[in-house]
Protein backbone atom coordinates (compact mmCIF):
# COMPACT_ATOMS: atom_id res chain seq x y z
CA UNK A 1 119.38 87.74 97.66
CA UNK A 2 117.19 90.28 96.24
CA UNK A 3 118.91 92.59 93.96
CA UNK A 4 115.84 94.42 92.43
CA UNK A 5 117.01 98.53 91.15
CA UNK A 6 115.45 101.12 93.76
CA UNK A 7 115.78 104.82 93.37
CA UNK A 8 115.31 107.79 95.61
CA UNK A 9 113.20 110.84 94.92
CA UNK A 10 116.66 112.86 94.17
CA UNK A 11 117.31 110.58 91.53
CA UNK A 12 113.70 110.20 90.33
CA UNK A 13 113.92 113.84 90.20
CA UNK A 14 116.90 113.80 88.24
CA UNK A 15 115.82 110.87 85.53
CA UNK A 16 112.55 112.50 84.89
CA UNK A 17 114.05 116.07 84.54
CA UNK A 18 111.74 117.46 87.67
CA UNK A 19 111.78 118.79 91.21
CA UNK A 20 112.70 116.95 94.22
CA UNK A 21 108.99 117.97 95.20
CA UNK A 22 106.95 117.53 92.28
CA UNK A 23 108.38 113.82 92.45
CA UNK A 24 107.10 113.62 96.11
CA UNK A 25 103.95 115.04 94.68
CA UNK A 26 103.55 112.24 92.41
CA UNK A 27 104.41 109.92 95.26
CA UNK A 28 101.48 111.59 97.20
CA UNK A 29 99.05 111.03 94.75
CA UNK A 30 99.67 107.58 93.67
CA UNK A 31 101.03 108.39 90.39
CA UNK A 32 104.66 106.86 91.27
CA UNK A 33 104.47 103.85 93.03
CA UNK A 34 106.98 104.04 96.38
CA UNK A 35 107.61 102.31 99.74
CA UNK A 36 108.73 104.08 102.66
CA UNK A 37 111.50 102.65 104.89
CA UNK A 38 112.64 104.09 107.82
CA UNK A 39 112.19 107.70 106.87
CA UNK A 40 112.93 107.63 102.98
CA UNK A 41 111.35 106.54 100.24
CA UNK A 42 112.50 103.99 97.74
CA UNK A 43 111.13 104.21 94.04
CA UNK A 44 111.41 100.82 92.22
CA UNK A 45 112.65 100.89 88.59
CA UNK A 46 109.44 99.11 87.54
CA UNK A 47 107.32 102.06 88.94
CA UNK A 48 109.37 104.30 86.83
CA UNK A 49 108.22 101.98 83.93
CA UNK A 50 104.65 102.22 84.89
CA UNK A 51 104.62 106.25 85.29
CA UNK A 52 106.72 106.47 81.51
CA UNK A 53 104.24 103.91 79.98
CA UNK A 54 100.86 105.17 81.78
CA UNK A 55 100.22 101.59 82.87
CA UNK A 56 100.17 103.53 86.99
CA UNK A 57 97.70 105.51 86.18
CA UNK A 58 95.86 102.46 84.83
CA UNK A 59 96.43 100.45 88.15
CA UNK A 60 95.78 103.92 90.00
CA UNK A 61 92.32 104.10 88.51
CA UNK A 62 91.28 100.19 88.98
CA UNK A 63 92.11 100.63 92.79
CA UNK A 64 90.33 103.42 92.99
CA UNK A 65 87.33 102.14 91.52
CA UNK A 66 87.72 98.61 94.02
CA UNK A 67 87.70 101.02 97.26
CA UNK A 68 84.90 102.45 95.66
CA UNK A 69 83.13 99.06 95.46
CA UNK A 70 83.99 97.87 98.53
CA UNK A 71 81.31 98.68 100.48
CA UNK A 72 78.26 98.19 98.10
CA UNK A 73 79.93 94.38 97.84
CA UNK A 74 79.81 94.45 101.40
CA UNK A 75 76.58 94.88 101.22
CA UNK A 76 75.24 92.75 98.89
CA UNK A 77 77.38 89.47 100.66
CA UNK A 78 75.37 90.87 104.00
CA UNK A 79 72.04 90.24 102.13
CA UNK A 80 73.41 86.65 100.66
CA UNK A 81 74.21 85.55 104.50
CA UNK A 82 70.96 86.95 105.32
CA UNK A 83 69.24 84.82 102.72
CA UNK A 84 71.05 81.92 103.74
């Protein structure tokens, strides 16, 4: 069975000395990674990690720039097919 370390926002909150809603704040904007279930959100250790180390903020950026992309590759495999 899976026995990976989850934490709530409360004790997010309390780790990273902040508010309860700065923490859901950071959830909001991608900078800690979390996964709602049910009605509450559960904060894996390893996003922790990521948020401490800035390594998020890398992986925040990179999708960012992909959704960005997404359309001109769209695109340009529209005008391969074409030319097919």
């Amino acid at each position: 069975m899976l026995q990976a370390q989850v934490y709530t926002p409360d004790q997010v909150a309390q780790i990273l000395q902040l508010n309860k809603n700065t923490v859901y704040g950071l959830i909001k904007n991608g900078e800690i990674i979390a996964k709602k279930i049910g009605k509450v959100f559960r904060i894996p250790a390893i996003s922790l990690s990521f948020a401490l180390t800035g390594l998020d903020q890398d992986l925040f950026r990179a999708e960012k720039q992909d959704l960005k992309l997404q359309s001109k590759i769209r695109q340009e495999l529209t005008q391969v097919r074409q030319a097919l």
